[in-house]
Protein backbone atom coordinates (compact mmCIF):
# COMPACT_ATOMS: atom_id res chain seq x y z
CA UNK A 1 30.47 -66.11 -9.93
CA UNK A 2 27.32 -64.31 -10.05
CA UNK A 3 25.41 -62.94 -6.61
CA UNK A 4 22.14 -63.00 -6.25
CA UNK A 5 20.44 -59.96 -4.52
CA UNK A 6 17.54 -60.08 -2.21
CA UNK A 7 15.35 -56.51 -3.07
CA UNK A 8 14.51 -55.54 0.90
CA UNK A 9 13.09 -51.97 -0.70
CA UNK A 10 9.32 -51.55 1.47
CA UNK A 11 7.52 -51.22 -1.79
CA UNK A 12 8.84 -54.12 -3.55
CA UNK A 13 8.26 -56.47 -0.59
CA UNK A 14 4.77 -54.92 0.47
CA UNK A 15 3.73 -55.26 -3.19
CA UNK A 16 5.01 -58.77 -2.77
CA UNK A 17 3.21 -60.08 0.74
CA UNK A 18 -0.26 -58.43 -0.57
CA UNK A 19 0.04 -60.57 -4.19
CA UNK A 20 0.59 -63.41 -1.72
CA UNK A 21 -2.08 -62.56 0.78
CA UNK A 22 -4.50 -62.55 -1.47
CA UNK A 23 -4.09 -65.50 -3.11
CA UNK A 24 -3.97 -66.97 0.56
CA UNK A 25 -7.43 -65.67 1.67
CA UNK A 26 -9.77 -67.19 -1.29
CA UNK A 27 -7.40 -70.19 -1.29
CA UNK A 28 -8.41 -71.07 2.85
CA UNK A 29 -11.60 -73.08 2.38
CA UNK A 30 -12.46 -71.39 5.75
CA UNK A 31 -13.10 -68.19 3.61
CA UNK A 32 -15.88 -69.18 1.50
CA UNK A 33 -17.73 -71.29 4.77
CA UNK A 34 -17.34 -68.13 6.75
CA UNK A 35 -19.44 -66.37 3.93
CA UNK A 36 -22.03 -68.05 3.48
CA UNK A 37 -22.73 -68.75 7.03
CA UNK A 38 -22.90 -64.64 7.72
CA UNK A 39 -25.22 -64.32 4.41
CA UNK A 40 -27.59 -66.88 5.75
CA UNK A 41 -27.55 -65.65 8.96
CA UNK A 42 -28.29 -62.21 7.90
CA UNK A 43 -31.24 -62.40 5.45
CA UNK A 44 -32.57 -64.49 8.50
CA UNK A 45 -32.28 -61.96 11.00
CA UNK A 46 -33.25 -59.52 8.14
CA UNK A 47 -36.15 -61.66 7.92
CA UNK A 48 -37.18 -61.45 11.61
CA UNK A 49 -36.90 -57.52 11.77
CA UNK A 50 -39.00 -57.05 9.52
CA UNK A 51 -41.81 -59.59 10.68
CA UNK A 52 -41.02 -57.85 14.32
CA UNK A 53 -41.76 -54.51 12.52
CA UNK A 54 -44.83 -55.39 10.64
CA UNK A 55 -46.11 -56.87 14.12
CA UNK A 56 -45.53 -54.37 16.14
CA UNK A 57 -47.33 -51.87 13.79
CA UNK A 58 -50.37 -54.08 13.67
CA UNK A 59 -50.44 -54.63 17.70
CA UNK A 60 -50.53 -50.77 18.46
CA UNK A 61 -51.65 -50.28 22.07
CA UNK A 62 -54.20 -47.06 23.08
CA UNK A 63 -52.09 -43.95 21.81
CA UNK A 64 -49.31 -45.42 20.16
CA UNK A 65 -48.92 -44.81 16.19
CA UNK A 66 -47.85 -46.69 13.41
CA UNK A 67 -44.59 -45.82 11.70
CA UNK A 68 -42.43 -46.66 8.44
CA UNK A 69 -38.63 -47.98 8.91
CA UNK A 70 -36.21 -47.31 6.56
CA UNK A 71 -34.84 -50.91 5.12
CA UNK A 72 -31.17 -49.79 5.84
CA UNK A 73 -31.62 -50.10 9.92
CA UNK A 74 -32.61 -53.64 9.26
CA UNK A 75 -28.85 -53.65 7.81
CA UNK A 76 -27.84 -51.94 10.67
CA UNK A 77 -29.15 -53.77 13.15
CA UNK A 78 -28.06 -56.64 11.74
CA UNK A 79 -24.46 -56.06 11.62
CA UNK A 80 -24.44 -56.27 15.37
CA UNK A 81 -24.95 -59.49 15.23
CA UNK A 82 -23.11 -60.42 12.24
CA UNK A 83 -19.71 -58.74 13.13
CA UNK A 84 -18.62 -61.58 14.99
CA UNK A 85 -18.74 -63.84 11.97
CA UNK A 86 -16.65 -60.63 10.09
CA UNK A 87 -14.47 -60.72 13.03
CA UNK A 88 -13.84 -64.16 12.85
CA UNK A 89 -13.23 -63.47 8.81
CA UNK A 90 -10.58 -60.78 9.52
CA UNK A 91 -8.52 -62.60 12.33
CA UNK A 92 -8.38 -66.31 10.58
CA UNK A 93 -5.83 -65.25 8.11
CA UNK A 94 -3.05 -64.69 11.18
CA UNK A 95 -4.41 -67.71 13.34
CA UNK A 96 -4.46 -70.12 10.74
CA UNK A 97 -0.82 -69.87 9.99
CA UNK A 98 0.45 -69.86 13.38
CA UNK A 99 -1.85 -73.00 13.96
CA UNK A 100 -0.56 -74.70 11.02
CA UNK A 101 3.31 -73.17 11.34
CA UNK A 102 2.88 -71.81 7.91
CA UNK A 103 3.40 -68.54 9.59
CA UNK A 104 7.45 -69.06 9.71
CA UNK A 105 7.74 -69.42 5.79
CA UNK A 106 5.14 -65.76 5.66
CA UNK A 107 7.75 -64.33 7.71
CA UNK A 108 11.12 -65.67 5.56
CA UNK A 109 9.42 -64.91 2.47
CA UNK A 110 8.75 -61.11 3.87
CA UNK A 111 11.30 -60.51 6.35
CA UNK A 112 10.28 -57.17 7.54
CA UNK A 113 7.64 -57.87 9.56
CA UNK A 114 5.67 -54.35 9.44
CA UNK A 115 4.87 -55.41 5.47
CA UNK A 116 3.37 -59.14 6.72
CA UNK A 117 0.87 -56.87 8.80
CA UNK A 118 0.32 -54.75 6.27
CA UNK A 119 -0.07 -56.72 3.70
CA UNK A 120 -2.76 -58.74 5.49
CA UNK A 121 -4.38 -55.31 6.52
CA UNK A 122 -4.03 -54.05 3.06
CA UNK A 123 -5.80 -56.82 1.43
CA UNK A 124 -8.65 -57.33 3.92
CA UNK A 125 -9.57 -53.95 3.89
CA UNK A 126 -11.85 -53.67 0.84
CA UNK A 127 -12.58 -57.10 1.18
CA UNK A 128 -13.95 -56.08 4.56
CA UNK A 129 -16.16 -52.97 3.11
CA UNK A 130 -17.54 -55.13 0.15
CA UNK A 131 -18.40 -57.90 2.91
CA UNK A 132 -20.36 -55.54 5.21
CA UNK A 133 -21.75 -53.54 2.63
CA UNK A 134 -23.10 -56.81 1.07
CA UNK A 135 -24.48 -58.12 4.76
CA UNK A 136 -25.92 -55.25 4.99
CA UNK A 137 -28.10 -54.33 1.52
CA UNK A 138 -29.12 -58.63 2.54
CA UNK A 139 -30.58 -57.87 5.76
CA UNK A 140 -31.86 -54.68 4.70
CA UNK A 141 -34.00 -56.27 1.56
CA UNK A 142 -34.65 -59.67 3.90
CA UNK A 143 -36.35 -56.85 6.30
CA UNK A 144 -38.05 -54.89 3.53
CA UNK A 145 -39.62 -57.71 2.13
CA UNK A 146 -40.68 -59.25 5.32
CA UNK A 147 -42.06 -56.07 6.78
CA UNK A 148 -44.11 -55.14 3.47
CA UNK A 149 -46.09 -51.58 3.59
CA UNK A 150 -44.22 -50.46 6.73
CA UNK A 151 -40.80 -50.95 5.20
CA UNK A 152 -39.41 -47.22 3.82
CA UNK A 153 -37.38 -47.79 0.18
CA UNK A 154 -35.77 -44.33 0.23
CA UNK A 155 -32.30 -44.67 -1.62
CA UNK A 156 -30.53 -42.05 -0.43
CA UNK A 157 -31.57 -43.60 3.43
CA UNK A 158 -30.59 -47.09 2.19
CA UNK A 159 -27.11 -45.83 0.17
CA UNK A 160 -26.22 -44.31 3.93
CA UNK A 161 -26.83 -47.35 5.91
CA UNK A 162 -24.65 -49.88 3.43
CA UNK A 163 -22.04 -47.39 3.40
CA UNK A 164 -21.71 -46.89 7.15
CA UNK A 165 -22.09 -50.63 7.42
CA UNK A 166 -19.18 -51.10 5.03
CA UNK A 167 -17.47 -48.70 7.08
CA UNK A 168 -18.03 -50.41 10.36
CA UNK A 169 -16.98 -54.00 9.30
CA UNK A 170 -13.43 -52.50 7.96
CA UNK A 171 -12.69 -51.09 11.22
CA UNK A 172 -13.76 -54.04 13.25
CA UNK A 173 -12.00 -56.35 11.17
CA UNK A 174 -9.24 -54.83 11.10
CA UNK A 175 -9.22 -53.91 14.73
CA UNK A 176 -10.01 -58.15 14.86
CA UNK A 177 -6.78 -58.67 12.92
CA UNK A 178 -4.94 -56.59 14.81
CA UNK A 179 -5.09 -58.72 18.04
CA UNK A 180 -5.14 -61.84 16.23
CA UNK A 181 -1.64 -60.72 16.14
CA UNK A 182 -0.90 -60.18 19.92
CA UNK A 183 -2.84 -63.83 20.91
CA UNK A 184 -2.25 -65.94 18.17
CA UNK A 185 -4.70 -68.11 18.73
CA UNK A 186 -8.51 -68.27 16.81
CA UNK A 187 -10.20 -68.58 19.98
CA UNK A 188 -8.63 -66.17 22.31
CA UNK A 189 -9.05 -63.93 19.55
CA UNK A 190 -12.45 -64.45 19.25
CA UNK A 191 -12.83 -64.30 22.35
CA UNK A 192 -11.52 -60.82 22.82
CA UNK A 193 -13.17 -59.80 19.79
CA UNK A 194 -16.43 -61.02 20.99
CA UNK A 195 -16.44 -59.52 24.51
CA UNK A 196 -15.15 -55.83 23.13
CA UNK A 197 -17.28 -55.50 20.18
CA UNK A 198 -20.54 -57.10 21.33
CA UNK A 199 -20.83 -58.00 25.24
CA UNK A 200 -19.28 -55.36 27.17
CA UNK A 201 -20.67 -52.88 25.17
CA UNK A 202 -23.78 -53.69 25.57
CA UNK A 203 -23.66 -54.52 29.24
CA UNK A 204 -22.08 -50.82 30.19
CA UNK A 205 -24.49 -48.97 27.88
CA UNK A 206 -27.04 -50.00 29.56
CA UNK A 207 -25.73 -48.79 32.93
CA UNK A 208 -27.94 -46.08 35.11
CA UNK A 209 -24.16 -44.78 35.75
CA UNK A 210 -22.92 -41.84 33.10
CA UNK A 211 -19.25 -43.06 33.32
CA UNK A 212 -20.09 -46.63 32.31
CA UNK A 213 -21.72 -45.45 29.43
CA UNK A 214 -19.34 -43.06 28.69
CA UNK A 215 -17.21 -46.15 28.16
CA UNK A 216 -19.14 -48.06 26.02
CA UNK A 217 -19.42 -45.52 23.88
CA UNK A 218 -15.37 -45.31 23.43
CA UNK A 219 -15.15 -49.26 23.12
CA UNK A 220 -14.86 -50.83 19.62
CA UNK A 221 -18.78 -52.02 19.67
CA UNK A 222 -20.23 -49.02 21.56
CA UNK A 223 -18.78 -46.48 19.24
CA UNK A 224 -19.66 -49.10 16.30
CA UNK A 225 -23.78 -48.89 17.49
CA UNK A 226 -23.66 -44.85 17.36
CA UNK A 227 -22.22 -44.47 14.18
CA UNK A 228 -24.68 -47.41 12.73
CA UNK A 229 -27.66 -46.10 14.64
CA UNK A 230 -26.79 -42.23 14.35
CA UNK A 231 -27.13 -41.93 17.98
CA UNK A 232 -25.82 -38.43 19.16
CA UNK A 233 -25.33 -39.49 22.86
CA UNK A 234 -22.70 -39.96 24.59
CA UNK A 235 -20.97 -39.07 21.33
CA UNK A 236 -21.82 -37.89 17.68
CA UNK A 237 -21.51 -40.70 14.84
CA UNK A 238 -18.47 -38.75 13.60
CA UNK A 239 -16.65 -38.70 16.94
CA UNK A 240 -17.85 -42.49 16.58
CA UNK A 241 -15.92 -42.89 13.71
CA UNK A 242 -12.57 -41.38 14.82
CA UNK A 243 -12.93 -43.86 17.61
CA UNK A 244 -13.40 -46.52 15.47
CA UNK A 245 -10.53 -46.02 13.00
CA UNK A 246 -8.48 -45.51 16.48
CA UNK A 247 -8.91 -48.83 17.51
CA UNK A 248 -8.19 -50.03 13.72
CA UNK A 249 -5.01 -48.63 13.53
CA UNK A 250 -4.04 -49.02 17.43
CA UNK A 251 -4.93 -52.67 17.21
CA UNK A 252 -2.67 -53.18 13.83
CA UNK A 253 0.14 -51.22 15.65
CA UNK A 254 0.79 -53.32 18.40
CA UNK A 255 -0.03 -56.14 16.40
CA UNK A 256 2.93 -55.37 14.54
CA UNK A 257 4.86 -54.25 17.58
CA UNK A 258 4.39 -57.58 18.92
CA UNK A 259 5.52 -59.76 15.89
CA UNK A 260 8.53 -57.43 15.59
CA UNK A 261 9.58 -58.48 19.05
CA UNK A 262 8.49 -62.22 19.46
CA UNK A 263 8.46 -62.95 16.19
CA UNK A 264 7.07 -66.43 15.33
């Protein structure tokens, strides 16, 4: 009588789960909705920085002077709006299966439950870049467009701006992920998502008190708007960065430190 043998070996089984997680994600018609509704947001509020732009630089008041933008801060600028639909993007993946109970046959097809993490990490991550990036160069041509003469088509300027967009949506969505594992749920996820990338950032950088916006700056969204913008203060982009991948990889940690204990 023969037996048959179950290969547990990490790189077998990760190789495994991310074959299968990828199939999942373009099979989900939630997916391809998501998508379009961030590109047609985008070119719209592309659209609308520009116009603001080419206003503003035809409705100078008594000293003020007119100035060119470079197209990739209309990607920028952009993207803080946008990253909640990218956030809701990265997290449906998880939610979906526990709302649907799919999530117990993910687990007995990949029984260590570090590779069903990383697996979903591992395939959202470039899938993340390519989605920002994309966003991004919309907005930023939307804006360029809209804004005419005032809009500043340097490629080197606009190469930077996709790039750090790219950047930006990979960390956020996978920070997003990350506590889709520890809720569970789409919209406490969201919900979290939203108020950490987006509300109270914005809320505590605009305190008159240093601490608060020493905060923001060291929240998910605050460091996000530095390393977009290039702001210097209360932190370089680079120091940005590091925060950013730190709440990436903390958020996919206990993520997986949770499903290892409660499982499904």
């Amino acid at each position: 009588m023969s037996t048959a043998v179950i290969d547990r070996s990490t790189g077998s089984g990760l190789t495994n789960a991310v074959r299968s997680e990828w199939t999942k994600l373009w099979t989900v018609r939630s997916s391809l909705a998501n998508l379009v509704a961030a590109a047609l947001l985008t070119v719209l509020l592309g659209m609308q920085y520009g116009w603001g732009l080419a206003y503003d630089n035809t409705h100078l008041g008594p000293g003020e002077l007119a100035e060119q933008q470079p197209v990739g801060h209309f990607g920028s600028s952009a993207m803080m709006i946008v990253q909640v639909i990218i956030a809701a993007f990265a997290l449906l993946p998880v939610t979906a299966e526990y709302a649907t109970g799919s999530i117990r046959s993910t687990l007995q097809w990949t029984p260590v439950r570090r590779n069903v993490v990383l697996a979903k990490a591992a395939v959202l991550a470039p899938v993340l870049f390519g989605y920002g990036l994309v966003m991004a160069a919309l907005a930023s041509v939307a804006g360029g467009l809209t804004a005419g003469s005032w809009a500043d088509w340097s490629a080197s300027d606009l190469v930077g701006d996709l790039l750090a967009a790219g950047f930006y949506a990979t960390a956020a969505g996978l920070f997003s992920s990350g506590i889709a594992w520890v809720v569970r749920s789409t919209a406490g996820t969201l919900t979290v998502a939203f108020l950490l990338l987006l509300v109270v950032p914005l809320m505590l950088g605009q305190s008159s008190l240093r601490a608060l916006v020493w905060l923001a700056a060291l929240l998910p969204g605050g460091a996000g708007q530095n390393f977009l913008t290039g702001a210097t203060d209360p932190i370089s982009p680079t120091a940005s960065a590091v925060v950013l991948i730190a709440w990436a990889v903390g958020g996919l940690t206990l993520g997986a430190s949770v499903l290892k204990r409660r499982d499904a």
